[in-house]
PDB file of N, CA and C in Angstrom:
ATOM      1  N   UNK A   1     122.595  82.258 117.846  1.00  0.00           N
ATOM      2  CA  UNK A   1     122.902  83.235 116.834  1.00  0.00           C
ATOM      3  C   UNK A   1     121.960  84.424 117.045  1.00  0.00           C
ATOM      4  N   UNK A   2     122.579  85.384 117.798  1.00  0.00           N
ATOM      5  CA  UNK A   2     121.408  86.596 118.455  1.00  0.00           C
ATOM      6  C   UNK A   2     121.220  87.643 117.034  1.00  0.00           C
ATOM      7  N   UNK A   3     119.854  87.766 116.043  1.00  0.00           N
ATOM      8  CA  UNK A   3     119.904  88.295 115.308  1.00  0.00           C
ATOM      9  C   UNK A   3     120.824  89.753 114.914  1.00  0.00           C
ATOM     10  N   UNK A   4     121.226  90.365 116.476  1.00  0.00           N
ATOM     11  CA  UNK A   4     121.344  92.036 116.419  1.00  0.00           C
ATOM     12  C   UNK A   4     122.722  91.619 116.175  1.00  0.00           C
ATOM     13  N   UNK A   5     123.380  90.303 116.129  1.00  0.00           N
ATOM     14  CA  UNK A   5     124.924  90.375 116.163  1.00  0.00           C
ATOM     15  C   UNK A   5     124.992  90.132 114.778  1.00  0.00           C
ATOM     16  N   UNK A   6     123.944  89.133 114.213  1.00  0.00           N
ATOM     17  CA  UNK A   6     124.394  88.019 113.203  1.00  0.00           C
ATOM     18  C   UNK A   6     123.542  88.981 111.631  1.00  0.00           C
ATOM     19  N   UNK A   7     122.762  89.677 112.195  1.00  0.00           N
ATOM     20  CA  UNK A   7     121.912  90.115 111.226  1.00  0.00           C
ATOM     21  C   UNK A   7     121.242  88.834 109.995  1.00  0.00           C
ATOM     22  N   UNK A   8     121.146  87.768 111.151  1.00  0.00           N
ATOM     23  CA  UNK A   8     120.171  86.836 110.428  1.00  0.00           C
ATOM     24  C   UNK A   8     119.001  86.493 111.166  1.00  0.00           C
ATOM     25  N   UNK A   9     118.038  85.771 111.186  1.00  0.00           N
ATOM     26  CA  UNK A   9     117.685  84.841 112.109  1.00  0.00           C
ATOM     27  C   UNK A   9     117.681  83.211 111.662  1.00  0.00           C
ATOM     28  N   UNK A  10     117.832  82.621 112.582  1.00  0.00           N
ATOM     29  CA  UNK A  10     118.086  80.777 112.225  1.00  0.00           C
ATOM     30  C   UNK A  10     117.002  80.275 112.642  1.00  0.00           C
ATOM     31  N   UNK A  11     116.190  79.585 111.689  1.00  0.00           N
ATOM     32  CA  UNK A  11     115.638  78.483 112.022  1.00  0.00           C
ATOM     33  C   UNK A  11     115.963  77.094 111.932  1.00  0.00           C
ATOM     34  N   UNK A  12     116.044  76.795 113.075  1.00  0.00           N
ATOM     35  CA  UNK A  12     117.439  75.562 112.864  1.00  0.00           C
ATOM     36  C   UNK A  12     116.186  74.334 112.621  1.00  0.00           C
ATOM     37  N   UNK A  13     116.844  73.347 111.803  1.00  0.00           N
ATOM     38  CA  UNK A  13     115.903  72.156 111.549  1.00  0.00           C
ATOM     39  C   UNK A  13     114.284  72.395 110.973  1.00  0.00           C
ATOM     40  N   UNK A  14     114.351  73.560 110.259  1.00  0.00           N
ATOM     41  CA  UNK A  14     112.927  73.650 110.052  1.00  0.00           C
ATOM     42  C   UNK A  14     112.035  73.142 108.943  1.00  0.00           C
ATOM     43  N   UNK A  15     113.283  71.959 108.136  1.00  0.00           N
ATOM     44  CA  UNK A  15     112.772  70.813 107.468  1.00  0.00           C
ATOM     45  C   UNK A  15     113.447  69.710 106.903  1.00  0.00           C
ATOM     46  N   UNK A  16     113.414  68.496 106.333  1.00  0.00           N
ATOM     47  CA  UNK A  16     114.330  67.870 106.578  1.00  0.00           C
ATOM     48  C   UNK A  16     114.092  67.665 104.948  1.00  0.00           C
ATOM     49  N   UNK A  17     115.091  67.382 104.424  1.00  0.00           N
ATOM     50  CA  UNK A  17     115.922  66.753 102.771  1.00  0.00           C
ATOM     51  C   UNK A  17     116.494  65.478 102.711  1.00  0.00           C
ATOM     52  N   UNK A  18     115.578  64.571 102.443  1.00  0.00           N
ATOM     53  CA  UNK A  18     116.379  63.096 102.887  1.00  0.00           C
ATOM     54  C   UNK A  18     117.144  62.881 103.800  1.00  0.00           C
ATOM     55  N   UNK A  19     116.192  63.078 104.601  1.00  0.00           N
ATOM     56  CA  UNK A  19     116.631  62.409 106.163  1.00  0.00           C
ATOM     57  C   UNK A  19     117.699  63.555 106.654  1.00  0.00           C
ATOM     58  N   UNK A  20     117.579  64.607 106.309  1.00  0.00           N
ATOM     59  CA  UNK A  20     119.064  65.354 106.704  1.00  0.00           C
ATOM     60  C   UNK A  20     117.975  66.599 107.356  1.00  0.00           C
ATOM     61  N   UNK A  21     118.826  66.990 108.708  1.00  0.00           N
ATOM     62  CA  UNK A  21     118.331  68.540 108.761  1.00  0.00           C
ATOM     63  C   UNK A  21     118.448  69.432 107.928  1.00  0.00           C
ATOM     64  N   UNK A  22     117.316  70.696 107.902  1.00  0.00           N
ATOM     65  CA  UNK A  22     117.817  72.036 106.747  1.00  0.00           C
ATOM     66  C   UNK A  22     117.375  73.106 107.546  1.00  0.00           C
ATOM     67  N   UNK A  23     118.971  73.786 107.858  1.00  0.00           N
ATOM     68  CA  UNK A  23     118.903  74.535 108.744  1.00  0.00           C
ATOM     69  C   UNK A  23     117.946  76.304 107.779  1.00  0.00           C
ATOM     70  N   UNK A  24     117.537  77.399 108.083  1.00  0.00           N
ATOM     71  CA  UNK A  24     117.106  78.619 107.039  1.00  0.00           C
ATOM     72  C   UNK A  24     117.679  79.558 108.026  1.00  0.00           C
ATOM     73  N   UNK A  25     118.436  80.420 107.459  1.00  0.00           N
ATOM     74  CA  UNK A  25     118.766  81.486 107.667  1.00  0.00           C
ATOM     75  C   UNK A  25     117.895  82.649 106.927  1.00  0.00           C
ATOM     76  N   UNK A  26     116.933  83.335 107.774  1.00  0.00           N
ATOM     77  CA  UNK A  26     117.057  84.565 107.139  1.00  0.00           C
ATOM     78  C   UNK A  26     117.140  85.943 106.935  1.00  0.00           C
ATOM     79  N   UNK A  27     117.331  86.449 106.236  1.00  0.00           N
ATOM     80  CA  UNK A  27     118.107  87.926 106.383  1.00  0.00           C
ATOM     81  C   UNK A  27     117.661  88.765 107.370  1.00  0.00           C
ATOM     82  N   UNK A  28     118.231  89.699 108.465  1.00  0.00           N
ATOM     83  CA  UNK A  28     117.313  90.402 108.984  1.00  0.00           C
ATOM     84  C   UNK A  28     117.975  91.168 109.172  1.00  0.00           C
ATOM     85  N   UNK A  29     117.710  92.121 107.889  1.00  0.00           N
ATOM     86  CA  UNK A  29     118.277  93.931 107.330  1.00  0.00           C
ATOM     87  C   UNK A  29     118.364  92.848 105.994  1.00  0.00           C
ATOM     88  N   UNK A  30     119.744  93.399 105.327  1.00  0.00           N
ATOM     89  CA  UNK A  30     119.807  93.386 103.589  1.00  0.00           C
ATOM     90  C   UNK A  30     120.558  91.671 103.837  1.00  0.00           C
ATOM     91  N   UNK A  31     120.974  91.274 104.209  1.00  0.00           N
ATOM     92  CA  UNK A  31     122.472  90.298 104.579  1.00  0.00           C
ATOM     93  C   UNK A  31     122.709  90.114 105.595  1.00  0.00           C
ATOM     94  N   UNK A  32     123.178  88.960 105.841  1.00  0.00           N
ATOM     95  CA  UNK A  32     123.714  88.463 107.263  1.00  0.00           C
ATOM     96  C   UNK A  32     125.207  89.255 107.379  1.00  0.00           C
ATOM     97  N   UNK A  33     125.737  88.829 108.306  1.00  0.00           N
ATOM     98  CA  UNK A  33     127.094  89.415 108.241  1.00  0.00           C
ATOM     99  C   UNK A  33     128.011  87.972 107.802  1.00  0.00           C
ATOM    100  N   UNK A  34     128.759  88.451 107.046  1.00  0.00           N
ATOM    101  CA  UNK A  34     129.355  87.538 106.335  1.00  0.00           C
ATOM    102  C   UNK A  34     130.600  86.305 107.587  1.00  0.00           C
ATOM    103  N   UNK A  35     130.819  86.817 108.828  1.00  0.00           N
ATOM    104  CA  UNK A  35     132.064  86.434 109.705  1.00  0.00           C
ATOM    105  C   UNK A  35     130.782  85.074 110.069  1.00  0.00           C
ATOM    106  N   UNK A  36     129.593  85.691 110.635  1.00  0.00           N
ATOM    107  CA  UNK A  36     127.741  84.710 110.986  1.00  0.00           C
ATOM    108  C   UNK A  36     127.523  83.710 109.704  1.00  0.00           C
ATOM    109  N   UNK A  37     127.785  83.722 108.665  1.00  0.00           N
ATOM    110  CA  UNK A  37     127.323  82.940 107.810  1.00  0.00           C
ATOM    111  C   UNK A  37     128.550  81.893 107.058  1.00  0.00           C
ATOM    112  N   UNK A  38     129.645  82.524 107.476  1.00  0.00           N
ATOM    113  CA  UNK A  38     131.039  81.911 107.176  1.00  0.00           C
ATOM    114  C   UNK A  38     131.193  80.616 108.136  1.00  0.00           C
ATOM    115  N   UNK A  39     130.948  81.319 109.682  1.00  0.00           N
ATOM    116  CA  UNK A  39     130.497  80.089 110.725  1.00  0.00           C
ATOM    117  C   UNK A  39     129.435  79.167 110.170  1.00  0.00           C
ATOM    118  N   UNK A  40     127.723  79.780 110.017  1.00  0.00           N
ATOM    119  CA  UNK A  40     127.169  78.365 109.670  1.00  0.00           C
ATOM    120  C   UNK A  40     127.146  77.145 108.927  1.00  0.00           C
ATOM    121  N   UNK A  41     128.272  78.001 107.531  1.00  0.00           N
ATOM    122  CA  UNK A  41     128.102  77.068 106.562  1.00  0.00           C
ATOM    123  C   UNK A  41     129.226  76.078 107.406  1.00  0.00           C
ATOM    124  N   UNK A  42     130.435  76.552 107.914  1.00  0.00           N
ATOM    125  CA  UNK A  42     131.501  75.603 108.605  1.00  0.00           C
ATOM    126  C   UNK A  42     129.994  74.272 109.765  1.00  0.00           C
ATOM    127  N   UNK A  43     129.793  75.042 110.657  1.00  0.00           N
ATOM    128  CA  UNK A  43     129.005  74.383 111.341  1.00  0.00           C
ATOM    129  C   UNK A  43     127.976  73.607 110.627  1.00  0.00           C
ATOM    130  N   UNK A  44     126.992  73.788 109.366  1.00  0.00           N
ATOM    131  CA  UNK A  44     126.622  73.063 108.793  1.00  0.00           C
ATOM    132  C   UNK A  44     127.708  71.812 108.121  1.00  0.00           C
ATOM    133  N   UNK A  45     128.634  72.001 107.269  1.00  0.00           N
ATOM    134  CA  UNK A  45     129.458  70.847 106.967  1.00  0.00           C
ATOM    135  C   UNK A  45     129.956  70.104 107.911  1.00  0.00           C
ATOM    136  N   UNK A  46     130.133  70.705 109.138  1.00  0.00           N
ATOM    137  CA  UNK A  46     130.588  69.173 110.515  1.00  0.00           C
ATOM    138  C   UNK A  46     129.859  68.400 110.809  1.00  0.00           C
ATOM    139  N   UNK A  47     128.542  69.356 111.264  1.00  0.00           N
ATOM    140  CA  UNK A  47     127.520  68.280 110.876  1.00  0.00           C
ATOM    141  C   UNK A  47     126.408  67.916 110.447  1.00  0.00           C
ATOM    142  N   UNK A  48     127.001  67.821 109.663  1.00  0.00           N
ATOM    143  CA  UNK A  48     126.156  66.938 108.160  1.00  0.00           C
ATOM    144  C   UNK A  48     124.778  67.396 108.199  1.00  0.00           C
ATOM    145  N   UNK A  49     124.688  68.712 108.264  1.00  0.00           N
ATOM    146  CA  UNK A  49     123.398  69.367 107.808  1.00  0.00           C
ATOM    147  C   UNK A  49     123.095  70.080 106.758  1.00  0.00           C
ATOM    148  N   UNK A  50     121.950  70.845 106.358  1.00  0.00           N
ATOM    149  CA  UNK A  50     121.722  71.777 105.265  1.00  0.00           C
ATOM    150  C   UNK A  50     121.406  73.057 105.651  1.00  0.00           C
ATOM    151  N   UNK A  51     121.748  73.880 104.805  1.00  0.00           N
ATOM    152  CA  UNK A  51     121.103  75.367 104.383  1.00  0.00           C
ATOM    153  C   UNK A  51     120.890  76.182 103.623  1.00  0.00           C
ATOM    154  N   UNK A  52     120.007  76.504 103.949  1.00  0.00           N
ATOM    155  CA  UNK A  52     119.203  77.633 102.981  1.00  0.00           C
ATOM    156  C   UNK A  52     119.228  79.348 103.493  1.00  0.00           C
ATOM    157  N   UNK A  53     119.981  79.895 102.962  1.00  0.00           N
ATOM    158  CA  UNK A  53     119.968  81.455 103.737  1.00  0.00           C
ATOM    159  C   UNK A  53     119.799  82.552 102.485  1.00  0.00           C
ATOM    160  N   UNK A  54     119.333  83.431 102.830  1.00  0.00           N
ATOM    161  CA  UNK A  54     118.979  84.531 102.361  1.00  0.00           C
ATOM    162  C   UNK A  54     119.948  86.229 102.370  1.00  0.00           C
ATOM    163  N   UNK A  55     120.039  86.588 101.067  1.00  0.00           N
ATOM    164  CA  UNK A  55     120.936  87.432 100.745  1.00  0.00           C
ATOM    165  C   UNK A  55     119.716  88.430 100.428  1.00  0.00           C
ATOM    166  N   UNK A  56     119.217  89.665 100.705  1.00  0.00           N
ATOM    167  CA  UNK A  56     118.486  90.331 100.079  1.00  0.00           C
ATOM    168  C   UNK A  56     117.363  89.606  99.561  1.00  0.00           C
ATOM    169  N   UNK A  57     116.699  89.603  98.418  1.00  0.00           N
ATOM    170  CA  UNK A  57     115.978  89.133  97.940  1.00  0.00           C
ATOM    171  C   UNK A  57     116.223  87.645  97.507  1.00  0.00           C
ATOM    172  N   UNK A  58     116.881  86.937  97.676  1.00  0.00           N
ATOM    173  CA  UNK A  58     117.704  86.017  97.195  1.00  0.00           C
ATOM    174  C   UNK A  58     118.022  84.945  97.920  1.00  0.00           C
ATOM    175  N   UNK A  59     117.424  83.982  97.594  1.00  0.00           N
ATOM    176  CA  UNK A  59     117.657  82.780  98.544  1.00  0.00           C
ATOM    177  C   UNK A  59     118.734  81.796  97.456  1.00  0.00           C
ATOM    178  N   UNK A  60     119.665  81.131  98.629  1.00  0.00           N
ATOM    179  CA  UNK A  60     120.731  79.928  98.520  1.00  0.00           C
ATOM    180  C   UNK A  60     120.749  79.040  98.984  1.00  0.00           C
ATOM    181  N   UNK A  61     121.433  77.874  98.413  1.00  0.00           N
ATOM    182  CA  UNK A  61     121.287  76.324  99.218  1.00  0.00           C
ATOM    183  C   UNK A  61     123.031  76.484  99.250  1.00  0.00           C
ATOM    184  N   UNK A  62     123.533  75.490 100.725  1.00  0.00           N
ATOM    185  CA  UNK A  62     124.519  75.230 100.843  1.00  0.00           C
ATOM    186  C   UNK A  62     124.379  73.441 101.320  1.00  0.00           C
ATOM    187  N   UNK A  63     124.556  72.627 100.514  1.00  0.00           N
ATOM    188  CA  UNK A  63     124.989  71.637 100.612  1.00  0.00           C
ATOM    189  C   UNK A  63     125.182  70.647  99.121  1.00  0.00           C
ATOM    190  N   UNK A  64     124.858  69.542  99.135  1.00  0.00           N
ATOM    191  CA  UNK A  64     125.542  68.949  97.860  1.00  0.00           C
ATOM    192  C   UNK A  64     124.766  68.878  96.589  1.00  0.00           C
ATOM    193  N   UNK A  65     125.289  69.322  95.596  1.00  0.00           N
ATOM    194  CA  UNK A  65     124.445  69.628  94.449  1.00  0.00           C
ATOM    195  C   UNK A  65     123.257  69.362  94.147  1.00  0.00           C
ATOM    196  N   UNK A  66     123.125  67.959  94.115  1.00  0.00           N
ATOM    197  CA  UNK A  66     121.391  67.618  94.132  1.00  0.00           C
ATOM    198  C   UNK A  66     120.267  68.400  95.280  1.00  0.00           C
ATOM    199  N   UNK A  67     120.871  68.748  96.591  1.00  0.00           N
ATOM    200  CA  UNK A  67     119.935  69.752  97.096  1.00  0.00           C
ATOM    201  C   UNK A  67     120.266  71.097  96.616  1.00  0.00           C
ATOM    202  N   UNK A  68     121.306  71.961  96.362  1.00  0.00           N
ATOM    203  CA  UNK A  68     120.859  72.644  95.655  1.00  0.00           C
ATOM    204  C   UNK A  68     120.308  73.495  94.490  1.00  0.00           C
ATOM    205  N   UNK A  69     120.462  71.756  93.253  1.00  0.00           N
ATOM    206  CA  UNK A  69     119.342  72.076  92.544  1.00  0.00           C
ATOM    207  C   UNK A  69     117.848  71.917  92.815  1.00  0.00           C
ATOM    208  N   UNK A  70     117.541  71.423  93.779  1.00  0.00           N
ATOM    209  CA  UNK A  70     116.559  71.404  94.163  1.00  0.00           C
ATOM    210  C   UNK A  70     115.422  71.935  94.505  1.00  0.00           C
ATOM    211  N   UNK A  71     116.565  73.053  95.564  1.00  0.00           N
ATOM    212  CA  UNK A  71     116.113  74.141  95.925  1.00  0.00           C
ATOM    213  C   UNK A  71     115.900  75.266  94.783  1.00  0.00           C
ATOM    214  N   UNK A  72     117.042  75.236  94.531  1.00  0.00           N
ATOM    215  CA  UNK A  72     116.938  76.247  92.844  1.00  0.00           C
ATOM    216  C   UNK A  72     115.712  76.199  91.911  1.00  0.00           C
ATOM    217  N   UNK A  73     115.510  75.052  91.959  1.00  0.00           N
ATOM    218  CA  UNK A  73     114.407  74.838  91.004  1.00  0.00           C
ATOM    219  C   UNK A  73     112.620  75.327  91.584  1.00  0.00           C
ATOM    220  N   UNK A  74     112.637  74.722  93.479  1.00  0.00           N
ATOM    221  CA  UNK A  74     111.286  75.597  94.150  1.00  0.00           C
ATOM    222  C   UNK A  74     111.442  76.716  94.045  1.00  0.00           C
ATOM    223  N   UNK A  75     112.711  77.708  94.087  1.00  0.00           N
ATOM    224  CA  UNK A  75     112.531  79.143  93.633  1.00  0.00           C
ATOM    225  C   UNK A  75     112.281  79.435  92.831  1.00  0.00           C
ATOM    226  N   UNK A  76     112.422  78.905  91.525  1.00  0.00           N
ATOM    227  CA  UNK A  76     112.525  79.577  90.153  1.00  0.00           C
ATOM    228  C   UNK A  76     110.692  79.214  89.725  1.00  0.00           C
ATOM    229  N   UNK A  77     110.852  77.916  90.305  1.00  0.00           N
ATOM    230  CA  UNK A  77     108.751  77.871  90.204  1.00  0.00           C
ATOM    231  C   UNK A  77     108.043  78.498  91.105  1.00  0.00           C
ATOM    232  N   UNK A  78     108.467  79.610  91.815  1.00  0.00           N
ATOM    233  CA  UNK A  78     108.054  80.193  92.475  1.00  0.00           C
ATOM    234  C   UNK A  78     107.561  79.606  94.140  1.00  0.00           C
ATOM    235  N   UNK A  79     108.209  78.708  94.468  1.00  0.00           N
ATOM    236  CA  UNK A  79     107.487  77.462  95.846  1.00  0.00           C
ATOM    237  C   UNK A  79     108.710  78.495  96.619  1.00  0.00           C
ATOM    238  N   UNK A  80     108.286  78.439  98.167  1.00  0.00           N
ATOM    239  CA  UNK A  80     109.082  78.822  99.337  1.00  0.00           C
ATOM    240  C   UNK A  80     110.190  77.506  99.341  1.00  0.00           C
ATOM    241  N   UNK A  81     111.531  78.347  99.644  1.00  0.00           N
ATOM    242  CA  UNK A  81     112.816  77.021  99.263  1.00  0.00           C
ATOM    243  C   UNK A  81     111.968  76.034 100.150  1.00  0.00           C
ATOM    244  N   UNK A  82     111.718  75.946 101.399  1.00  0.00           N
ATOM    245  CA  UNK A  82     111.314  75.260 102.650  1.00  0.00           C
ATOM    246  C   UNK A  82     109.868  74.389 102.421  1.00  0.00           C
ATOM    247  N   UNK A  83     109.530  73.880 101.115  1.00  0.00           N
ATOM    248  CA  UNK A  83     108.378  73.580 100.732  1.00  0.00           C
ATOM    249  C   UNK A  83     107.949  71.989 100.507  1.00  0.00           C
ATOM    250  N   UNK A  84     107.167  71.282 101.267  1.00  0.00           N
ATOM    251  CA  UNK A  84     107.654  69.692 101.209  1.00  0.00           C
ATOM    252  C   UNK A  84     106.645  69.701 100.067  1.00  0.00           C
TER     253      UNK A  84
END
């Protein structure tokens, strides 16, 4: 995922959520491009990984509710989503 195409950068696997990879996307400019992030979330659900990507100021979880309340909740207490 070459940032200048995707206007993200990926850190793939850069922590794991019960036993699961969690892939981070993050923004690089305002937003990814939406065609780049439409792919990861597909590529995350095949296989059976997680993510966390960044909209502007604004971080998201994409996988099954309990991770992303999870995540929701290290943001809102102020912790980096990516925080063991």
């Amino acid at each position: 995922m070459r940032p200048d195409k995707s206007d993200m950068i990926l850190l793939a696997a850069n922590f794991t959520w019960h036993g699961l990879p969690v892939d981070v996307a993050v923004a690089a400019g305002t937003r990814p491009k939406q065609k780049a992030l439409d792919w990861l979330k597909k590529f995350a659900s095949e296989k059976k990984r997680l993510l966390v990507y960044q909209i502007g100021e604004d971080w998201f979880a994409f996988g099954p509710p309990a991770f992303q309340a999870e995540i929701s909740e290290r943001i809102r207490s102020g912790e980096a989503p990516w925080a063991d």
